[in-house]
PDB file of N, CA and C in Angstrom:
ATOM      1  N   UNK A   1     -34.219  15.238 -24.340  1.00  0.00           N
ATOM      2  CA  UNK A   1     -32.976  15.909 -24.669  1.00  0.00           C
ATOM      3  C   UNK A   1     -33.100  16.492 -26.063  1.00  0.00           C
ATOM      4  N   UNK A   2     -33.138  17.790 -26.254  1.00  0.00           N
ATOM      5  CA  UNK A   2     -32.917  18.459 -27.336  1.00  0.00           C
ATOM      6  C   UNK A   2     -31.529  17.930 -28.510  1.00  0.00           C
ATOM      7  N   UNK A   3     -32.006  17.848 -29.743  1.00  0.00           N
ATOM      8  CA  UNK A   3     -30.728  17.462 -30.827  1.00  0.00           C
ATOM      9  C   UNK A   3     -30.980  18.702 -31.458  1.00  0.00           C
ATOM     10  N   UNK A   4     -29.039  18.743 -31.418  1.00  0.00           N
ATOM     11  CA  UNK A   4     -28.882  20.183 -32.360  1.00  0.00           C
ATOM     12  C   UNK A   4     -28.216  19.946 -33.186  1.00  0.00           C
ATOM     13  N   UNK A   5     -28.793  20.444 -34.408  1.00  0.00           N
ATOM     14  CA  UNK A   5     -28.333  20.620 -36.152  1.00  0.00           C
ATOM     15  C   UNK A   5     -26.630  20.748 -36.013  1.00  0.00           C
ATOM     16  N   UNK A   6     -26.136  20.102 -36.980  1.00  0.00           N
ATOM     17  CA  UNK A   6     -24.892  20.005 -37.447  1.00  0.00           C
ATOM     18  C   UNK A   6     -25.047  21.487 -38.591  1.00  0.00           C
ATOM     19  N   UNK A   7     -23.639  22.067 -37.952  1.00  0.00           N
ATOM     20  CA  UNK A   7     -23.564  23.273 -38.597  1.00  0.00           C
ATOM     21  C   UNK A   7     -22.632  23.274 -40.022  1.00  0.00           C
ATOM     22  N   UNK A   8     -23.423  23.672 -40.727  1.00  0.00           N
ATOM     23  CA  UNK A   8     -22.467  23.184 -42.473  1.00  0.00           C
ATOM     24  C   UNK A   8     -20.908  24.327 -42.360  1.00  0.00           C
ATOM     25  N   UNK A   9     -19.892  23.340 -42.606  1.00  0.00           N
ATOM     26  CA  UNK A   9     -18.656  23.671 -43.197  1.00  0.00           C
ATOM     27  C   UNK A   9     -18.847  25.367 -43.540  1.00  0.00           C
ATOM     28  N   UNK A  10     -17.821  25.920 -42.440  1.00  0.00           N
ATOM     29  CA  UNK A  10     -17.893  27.345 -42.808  1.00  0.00           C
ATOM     30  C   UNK A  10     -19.152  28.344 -42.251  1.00  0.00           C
ATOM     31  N   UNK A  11     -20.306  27.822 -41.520  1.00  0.00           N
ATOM     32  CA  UNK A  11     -21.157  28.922 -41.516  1.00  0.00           C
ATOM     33  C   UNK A  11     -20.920  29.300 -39.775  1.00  0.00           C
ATOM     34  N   UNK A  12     -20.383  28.732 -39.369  1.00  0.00           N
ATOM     35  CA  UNK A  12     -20.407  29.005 -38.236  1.00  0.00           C
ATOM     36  C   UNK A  12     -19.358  30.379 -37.883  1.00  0.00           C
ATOM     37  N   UNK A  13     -18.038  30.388 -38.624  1.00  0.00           N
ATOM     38  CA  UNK A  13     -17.275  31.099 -39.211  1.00  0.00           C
ATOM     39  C   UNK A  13     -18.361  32.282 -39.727  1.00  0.00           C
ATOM     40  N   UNK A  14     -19.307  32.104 -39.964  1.00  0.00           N
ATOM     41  CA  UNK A  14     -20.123  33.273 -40.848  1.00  0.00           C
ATOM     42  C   UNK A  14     -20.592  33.647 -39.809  1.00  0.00           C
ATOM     43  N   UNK A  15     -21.227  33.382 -38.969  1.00  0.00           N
ATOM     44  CA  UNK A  15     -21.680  33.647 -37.855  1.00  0.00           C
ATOM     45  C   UNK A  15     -21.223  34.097 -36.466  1.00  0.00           C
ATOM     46  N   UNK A  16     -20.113  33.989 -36.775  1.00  0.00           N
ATOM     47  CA  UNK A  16     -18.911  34.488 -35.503  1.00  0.00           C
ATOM     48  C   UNK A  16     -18.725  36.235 -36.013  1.00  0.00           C
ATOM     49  N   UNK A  17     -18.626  35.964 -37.498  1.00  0.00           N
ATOM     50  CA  UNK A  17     -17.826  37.141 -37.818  1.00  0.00           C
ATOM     51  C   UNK A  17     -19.372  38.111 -37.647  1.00  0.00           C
ATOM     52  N   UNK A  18     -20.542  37.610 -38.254  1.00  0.00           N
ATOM     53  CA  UNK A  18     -21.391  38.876 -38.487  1.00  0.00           C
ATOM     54  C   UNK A  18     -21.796  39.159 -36.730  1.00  0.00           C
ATOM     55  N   UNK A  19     -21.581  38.049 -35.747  1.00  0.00           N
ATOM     56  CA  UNK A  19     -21.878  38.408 -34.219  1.00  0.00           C
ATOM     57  C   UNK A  19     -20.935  39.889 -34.146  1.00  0.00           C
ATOM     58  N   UNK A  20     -19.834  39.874 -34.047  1.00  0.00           N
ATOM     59  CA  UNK A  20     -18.933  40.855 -33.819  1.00  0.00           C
ATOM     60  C   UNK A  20     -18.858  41.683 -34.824  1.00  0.00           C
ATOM     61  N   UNK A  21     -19.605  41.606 -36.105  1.00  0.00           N
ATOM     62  CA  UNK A  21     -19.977  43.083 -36.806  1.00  0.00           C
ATOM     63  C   UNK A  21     -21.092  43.890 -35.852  1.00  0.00           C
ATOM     64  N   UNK A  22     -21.689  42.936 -35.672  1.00  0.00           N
ATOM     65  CA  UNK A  22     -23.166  43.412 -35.045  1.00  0.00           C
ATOM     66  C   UNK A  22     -22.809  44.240 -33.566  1.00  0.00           C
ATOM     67  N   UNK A  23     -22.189  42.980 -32.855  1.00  0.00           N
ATOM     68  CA  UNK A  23     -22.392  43.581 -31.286  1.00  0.00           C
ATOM     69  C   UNK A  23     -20.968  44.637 -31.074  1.00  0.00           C
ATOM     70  N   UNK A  24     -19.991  44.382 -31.883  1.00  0.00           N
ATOM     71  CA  UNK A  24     -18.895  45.093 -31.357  1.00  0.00           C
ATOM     72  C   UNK A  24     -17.803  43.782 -30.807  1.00  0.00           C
ATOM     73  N   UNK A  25     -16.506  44.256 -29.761  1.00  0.00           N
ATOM     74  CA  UNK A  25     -15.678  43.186 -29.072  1.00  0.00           C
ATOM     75  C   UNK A  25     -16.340  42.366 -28.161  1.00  0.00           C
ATOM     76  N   UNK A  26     -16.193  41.247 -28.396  1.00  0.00           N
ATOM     77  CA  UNK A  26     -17.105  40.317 -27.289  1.00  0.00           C
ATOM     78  C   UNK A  26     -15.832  39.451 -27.512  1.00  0.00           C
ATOM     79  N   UNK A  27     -16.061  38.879 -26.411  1.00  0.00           N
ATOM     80  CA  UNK A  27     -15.291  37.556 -25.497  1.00  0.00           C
ATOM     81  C   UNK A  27     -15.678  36.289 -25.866  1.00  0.00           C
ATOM     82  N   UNK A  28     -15.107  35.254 -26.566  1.00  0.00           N
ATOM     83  CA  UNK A  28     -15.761  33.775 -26.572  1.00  0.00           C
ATOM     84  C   UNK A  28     -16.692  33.262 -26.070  1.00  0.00           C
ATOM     85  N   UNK A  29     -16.748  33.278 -24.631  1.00  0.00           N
ATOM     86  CA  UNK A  29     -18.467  33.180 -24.060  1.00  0.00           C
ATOM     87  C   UNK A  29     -19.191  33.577 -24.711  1.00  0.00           C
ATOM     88  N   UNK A  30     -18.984  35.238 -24.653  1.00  0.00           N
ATOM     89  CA  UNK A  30     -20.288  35.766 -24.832  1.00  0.00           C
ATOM     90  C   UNK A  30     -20.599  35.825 -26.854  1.00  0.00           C
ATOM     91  N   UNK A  31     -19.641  35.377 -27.361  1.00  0.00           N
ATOM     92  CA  UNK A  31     -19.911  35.155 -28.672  1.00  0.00           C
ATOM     93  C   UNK A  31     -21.237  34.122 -29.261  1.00  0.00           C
ATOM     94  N   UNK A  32     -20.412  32.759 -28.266  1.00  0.00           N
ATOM     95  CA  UNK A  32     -21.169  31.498 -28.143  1.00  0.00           C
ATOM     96  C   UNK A  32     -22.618  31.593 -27.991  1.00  0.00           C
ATOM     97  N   UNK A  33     -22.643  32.727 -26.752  1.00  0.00           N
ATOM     98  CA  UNK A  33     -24.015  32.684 -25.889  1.00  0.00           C
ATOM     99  C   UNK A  33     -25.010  33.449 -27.443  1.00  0.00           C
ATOM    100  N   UNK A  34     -24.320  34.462 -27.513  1.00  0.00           N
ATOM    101  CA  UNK A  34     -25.045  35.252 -28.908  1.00  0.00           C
ATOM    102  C   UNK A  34     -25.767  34.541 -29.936  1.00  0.00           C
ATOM    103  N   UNK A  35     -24.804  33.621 -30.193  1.00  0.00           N
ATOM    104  CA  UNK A  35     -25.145  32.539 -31.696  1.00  0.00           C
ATOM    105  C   UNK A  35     -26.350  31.713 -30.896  1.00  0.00           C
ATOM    106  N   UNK A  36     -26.478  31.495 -29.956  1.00  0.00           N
ATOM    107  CA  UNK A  36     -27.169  30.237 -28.945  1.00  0.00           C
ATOM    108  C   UNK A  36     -28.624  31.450 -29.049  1.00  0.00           C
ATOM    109  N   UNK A  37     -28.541  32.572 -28.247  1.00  0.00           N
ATOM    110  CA  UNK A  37     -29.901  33.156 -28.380  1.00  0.00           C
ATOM    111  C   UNK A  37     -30.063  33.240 -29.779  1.00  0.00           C
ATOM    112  N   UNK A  38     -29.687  33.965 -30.629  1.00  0.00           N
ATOM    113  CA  UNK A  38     -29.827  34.387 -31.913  1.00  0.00           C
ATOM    114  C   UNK A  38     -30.343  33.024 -32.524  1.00  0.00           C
ATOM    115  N   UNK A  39     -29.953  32.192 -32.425  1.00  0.00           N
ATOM    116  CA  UNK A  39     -30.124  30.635 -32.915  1.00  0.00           C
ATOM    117  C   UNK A  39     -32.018  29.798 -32.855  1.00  0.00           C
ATOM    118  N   UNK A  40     -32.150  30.554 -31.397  1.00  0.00           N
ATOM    119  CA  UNK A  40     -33.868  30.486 -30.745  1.00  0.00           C
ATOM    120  C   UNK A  40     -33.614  29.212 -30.021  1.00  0.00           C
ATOM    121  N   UNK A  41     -31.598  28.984 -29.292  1.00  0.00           N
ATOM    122  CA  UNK A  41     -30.951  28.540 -28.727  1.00  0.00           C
ATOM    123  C   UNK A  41     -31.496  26.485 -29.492  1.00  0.00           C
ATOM    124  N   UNK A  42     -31.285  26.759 -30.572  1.00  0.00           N
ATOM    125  CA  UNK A  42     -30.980  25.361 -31.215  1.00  0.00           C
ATOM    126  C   UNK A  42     -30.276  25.552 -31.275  1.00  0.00           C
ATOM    127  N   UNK A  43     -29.218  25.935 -31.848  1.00  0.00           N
ATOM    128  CA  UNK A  43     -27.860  25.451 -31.794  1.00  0.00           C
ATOM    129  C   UNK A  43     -26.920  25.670 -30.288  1.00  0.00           C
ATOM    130  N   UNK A  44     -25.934  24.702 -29.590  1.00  0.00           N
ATOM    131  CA  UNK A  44     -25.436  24.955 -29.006  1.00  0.00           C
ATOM    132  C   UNK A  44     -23.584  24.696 -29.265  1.00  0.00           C
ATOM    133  N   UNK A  45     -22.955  25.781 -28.769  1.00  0.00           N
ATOM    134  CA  UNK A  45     -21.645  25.884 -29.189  1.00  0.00           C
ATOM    135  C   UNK A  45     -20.820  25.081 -27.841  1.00  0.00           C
ATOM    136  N   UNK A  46     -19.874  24.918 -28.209  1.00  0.00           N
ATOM    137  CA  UNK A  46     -19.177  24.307 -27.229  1.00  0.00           C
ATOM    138  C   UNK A  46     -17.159  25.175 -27.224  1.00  0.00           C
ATOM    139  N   UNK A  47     -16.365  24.844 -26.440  1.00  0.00           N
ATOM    140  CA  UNK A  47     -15.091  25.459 -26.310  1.00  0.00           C
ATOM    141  C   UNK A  47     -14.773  24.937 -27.425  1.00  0.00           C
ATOM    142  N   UNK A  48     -14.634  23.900 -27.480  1.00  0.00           N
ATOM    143  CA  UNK A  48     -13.903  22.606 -28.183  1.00  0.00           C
ATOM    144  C   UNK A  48     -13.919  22.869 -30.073  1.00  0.00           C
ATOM    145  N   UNK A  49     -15.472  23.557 -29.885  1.00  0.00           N
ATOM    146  CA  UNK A  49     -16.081  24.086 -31.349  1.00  0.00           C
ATOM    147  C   UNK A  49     -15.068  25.257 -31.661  1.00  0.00           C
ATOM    148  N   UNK A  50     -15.529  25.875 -30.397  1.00  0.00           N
ATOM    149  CA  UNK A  50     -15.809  27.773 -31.363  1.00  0.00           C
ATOM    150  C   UNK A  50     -14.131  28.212 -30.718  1.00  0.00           C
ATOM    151  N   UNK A  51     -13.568  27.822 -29.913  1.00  0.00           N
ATOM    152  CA  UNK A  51     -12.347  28.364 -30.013  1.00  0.00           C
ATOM    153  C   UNK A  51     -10.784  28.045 -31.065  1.00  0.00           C
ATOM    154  N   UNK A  52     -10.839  26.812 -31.682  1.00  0.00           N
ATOM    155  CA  UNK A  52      -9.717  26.605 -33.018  1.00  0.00           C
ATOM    156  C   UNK A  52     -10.003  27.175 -34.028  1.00  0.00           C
ATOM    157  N   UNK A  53     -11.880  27.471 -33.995  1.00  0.00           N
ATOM    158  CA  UNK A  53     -12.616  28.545 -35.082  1.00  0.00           C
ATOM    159  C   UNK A  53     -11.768  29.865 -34.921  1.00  0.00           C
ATOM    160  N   UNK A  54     -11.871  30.251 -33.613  1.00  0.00           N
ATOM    161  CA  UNK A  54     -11.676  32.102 -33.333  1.00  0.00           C
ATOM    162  C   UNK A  54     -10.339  32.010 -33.468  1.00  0.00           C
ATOM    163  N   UNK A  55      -8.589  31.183 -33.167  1.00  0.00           N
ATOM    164  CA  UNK A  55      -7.826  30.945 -33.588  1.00  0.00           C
ATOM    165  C   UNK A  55      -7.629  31.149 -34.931  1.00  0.00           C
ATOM    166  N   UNK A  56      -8.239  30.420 -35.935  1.00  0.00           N
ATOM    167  CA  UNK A  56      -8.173  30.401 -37.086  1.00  0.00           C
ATOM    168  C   UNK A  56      -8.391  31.648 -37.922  1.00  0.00           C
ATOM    169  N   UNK A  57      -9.423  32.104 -37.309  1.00  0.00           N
ATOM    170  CA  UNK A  57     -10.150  33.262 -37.608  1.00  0.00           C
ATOM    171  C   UNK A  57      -8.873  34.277 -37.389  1.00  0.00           C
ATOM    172  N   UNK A  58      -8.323  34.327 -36.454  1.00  0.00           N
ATOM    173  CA  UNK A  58      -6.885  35.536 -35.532  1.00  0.00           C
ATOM    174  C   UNK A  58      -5.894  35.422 -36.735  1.00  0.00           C
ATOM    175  N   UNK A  59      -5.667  33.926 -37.275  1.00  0.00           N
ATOM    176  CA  UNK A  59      -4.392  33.523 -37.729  1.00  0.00           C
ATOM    177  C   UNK A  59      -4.235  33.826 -39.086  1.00  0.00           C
ATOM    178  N   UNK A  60      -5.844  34.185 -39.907  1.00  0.00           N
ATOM    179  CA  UNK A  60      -6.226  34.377 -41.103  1.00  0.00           C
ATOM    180  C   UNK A  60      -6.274  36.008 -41.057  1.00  0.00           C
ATOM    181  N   UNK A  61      -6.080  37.108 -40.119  1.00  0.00           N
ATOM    182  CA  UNK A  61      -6.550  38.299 -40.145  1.00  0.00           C
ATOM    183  C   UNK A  61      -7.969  39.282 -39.862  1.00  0.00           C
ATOM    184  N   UNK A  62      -8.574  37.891 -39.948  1.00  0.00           N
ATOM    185  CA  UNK A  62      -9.749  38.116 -39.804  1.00  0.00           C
ATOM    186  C   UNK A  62     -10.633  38.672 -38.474  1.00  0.00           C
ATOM    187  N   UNK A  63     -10.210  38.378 -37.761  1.00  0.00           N
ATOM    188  CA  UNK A  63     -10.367  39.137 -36.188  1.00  0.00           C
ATOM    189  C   UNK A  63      -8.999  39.479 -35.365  1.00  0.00           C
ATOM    190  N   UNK A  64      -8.901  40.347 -34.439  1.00  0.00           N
ATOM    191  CA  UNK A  64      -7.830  40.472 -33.790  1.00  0.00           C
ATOM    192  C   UNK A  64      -8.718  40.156 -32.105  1.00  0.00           C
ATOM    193  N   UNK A  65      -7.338  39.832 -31.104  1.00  0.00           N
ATOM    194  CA  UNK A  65      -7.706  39.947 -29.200  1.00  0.00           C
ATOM    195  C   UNK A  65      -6.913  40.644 -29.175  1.00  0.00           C
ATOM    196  N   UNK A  66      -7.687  40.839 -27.783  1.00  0.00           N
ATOM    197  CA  UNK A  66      -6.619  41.693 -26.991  1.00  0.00           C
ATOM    198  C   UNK A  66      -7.057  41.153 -25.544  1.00  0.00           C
ATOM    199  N   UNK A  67      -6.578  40.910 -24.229  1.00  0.00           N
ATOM    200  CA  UNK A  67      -7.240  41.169 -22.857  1.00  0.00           C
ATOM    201  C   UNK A  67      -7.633  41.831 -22.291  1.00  0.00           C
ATOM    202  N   UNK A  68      -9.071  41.558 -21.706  1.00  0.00           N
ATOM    203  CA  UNK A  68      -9.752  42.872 -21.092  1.00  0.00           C
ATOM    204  C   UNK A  68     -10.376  42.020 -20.087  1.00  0.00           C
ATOM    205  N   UNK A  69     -11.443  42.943 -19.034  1.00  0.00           N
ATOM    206  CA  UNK A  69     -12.233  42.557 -17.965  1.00  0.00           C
ATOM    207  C   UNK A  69     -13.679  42.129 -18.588  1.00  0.00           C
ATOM    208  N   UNK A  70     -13.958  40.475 -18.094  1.00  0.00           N
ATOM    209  CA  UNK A  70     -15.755  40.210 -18.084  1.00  0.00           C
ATOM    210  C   UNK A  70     -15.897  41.082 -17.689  1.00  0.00           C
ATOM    211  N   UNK A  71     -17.506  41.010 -17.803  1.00  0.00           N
ATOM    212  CA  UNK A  71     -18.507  41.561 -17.018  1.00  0.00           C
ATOM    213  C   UNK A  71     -18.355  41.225 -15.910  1.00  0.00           C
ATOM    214  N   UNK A  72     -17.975  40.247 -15.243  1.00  0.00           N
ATOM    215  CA  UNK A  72     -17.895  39.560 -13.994  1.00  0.00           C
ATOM    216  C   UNK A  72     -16.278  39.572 -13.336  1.00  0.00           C
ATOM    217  N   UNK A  73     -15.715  40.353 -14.428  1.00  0.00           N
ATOM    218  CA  UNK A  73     -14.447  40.818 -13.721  1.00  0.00           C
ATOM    219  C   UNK A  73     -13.219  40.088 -13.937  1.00  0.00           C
ATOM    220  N   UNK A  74     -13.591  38.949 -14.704  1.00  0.00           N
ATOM    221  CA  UNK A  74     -12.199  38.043 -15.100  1.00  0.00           C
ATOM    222  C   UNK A  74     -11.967  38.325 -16.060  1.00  0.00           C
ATOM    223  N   UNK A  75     -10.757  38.034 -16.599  1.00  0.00           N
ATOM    224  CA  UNK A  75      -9.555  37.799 -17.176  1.00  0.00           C
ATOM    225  C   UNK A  75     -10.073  37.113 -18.437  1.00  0.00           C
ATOM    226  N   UNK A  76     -10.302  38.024 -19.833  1.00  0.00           N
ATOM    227  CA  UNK A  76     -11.115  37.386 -20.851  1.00  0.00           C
ATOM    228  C   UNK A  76     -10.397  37.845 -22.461  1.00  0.00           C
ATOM    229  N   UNK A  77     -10.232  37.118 -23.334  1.00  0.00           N
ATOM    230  CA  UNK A  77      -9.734  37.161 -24.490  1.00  0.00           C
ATOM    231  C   UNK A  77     -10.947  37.996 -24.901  1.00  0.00           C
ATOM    232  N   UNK A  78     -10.747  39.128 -25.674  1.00  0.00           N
ATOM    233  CA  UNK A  78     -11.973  39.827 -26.725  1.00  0.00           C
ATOM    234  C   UNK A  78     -11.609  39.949 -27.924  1.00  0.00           C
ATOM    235  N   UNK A  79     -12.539  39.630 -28.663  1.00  0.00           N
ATOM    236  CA  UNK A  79     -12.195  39.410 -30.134  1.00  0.00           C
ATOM    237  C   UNK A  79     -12.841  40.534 -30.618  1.00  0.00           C
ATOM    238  N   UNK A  80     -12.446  41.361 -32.104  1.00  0.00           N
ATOM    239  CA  UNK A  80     -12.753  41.876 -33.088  1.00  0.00           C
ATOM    240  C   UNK A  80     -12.522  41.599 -34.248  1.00  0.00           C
ATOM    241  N   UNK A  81     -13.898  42.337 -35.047  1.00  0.00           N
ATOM    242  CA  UNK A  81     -13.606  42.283 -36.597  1.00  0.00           C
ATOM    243  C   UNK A  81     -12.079  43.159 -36.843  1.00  0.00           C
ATOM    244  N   UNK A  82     -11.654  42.915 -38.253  1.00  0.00           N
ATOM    245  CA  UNK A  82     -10.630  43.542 -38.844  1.00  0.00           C
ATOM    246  C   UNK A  82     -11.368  43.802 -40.436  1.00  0.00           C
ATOM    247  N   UNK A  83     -10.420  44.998 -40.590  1.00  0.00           N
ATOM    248  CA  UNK A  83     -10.941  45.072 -41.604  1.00  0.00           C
ATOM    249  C   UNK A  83     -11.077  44.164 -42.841  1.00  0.00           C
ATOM    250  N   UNK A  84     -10.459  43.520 -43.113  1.00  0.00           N
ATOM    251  CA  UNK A  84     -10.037  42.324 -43.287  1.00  0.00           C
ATOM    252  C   UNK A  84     -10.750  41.046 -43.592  1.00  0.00           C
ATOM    253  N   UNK A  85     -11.386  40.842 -42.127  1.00  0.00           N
ATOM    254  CA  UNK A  85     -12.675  40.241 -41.542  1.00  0.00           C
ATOM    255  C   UNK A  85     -13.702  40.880 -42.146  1.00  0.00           C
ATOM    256  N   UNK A  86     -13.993  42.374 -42.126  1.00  0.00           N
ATOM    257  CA  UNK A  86     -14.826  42.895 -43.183  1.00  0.00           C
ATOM    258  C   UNK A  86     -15.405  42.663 -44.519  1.00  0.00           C
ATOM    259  N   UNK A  87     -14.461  42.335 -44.659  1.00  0.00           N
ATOM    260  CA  UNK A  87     -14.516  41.872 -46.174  1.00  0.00           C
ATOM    261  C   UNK A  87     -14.616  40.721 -46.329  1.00  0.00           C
ATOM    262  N   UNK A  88     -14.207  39.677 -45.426  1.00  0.00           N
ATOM    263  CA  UNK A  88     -14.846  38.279 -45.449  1.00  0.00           C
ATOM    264  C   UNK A  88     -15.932  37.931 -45.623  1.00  0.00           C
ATOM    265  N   UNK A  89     -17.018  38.850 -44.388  1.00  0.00           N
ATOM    266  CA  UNK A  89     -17.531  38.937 -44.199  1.00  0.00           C
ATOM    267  C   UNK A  89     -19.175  39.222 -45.121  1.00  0.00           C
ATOM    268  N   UNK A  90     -18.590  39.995 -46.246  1.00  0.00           N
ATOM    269  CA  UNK A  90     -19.395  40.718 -47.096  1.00  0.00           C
ATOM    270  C   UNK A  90     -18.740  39.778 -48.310  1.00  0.00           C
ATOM    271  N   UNK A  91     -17.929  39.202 -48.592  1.00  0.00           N
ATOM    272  CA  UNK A  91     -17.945  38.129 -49.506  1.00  0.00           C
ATOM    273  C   UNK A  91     -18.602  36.645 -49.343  1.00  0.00           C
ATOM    274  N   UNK A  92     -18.273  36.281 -47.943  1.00  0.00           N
ATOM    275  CA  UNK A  92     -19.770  35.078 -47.325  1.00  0.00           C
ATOM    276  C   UNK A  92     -20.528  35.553 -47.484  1.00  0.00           C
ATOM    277  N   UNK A  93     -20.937  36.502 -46.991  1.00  0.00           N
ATOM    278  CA  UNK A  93     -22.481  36.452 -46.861  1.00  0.00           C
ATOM    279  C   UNK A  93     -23.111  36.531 -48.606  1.00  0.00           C
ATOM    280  N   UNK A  94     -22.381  37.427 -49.608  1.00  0.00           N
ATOM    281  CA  UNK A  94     -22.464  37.340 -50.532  1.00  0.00           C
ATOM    282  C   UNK A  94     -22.906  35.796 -51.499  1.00  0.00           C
ATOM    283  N   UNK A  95     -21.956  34.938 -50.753  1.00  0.00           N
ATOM    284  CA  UNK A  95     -22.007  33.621 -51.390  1.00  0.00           C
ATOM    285  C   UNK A  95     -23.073  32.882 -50.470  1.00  0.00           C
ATOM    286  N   UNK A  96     -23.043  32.986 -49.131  1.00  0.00           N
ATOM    287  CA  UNK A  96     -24.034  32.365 -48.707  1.00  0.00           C
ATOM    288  C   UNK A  96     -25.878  32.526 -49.046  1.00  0.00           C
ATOM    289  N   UNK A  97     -26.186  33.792 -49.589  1.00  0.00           N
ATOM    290  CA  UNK A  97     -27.301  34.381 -50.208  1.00  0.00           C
ATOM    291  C   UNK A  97     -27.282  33.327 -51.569  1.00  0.00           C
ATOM    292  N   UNK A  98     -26.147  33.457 -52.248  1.00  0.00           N
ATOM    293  CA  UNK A  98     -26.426  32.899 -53.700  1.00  0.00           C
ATOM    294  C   UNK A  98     -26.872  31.380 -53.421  1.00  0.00           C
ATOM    295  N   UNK A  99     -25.842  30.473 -52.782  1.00  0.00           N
ATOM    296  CA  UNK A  99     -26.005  29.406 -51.946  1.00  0.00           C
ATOM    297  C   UNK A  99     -27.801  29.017 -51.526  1.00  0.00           C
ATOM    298  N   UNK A 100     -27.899  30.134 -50.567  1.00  0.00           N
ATOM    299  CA  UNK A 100     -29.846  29.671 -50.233  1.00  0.00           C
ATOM    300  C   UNK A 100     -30.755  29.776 -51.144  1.00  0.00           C
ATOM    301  N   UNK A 101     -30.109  30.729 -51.925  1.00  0.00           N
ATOM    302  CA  UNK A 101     -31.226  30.802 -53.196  1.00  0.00           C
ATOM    303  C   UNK A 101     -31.200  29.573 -54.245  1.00  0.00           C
ATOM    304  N   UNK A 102     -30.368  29.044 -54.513  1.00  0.00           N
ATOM    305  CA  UNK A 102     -29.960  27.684 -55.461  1.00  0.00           C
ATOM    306  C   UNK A 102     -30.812  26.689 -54.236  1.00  0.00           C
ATOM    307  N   UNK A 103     -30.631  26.792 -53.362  1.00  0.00           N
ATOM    308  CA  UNK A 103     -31.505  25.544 -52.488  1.00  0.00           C
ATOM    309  C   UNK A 103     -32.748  25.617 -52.155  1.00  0.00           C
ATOM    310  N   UNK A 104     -33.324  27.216 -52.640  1.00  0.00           N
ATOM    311  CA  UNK A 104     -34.457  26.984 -52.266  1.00  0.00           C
ATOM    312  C   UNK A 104     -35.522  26.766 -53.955  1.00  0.00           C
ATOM    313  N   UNK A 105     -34.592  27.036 -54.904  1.00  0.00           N
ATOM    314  CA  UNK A 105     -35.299  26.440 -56.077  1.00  0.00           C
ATOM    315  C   UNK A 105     -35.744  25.515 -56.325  1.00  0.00           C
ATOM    316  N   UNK A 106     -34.716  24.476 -55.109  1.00  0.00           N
ATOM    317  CA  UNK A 106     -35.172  23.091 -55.407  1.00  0.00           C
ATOM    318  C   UNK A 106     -36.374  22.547 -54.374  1.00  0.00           C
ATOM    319  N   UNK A 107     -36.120  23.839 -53.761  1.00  0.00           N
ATOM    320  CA  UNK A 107     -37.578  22.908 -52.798  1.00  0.00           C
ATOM    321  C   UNK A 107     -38.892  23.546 -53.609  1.00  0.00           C
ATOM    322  N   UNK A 108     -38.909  24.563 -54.704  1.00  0.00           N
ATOM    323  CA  UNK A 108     -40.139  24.862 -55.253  1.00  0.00           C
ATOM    324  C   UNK A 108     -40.463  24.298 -56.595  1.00  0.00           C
ATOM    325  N   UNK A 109     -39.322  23.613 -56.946  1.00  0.00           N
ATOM    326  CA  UNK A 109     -39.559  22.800 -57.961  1.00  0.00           C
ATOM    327  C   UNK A 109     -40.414  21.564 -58.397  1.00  0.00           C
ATOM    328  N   UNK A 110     -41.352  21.521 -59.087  1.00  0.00           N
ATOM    329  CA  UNK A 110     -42.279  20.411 -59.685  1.00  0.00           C
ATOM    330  C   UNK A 110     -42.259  19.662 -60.915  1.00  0.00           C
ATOM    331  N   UNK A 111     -42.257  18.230 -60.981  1.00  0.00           N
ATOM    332  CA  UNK A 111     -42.105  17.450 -61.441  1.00  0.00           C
ATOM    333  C   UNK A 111     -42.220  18.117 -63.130  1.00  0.00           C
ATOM    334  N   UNK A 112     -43.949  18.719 -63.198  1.00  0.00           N
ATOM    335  CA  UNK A 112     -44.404  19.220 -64.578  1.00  0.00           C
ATOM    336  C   UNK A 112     -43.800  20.267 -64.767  1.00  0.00           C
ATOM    337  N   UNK A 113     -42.029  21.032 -63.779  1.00  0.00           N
ATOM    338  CA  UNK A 113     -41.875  22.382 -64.627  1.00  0.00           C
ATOM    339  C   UNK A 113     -40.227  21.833 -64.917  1.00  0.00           C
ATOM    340  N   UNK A 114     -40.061  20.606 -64.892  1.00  0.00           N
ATOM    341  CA  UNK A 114     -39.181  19.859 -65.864  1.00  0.00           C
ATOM    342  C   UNK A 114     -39.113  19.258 -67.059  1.00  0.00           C
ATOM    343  N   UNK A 115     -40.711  19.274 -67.095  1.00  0.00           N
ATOM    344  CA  UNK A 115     -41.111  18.210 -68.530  1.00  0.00           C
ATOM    345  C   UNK A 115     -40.915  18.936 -70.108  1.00  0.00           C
TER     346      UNK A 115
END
């Protein structure tokens, strides 16, 4: 049985929003499924996860739904960026860059370039 990484506070949120910069309106499924390939399917999302996320996300401005047809013809919530979300978007990622870079100092750091 595959174990999948615990996703840090907030990035998953980062990752919802840049899915739907990228692909356009997608549907919760197919959001999930996105992050899951994109992921090299380590991570797996669940309802329980990613929908009080996309809520939150609606309730903050940050994406809007509307109802439209799956691919398969049902009855599906589709989410978009807002502009709004835009700018979230480009302020995470902003901080999340600064963020990896502070963590990866510490993995190149040596004992003798403290002394």
């Amino acid at each position: 049985m595959k174990e999948t990484p615990d996703v840090l506070q907030g990035t998953l949120a980062l990752m919802v929003l840049k899915t739907l910069d990228v692909l356009g309106p997608q549907h919760g499924w197919g959001i999930a499924r996105r992050i899951e390939q994109i992921s090299g399917d380590i991570l797996a999302l669940n309802q329980g996860t990613l929908y009080p996320l996309l809520l939150k996300l609606e309730q903050e401005g940050a994406i809007e739904s509307e109802w439209g047809a799956s691919e398969n013809n049902r009855r599906a919530r589709f989410y978009r960026l807002t502009r709004a979300g835009r700018k979230l978007l480009e302020a995470e990622t902003r901080d999340w860059e600064q963020t990896a870079a502070i963590i990866a100092r510490f993995f190149e750091v040596k004992a003798e370039d403290l002394s």
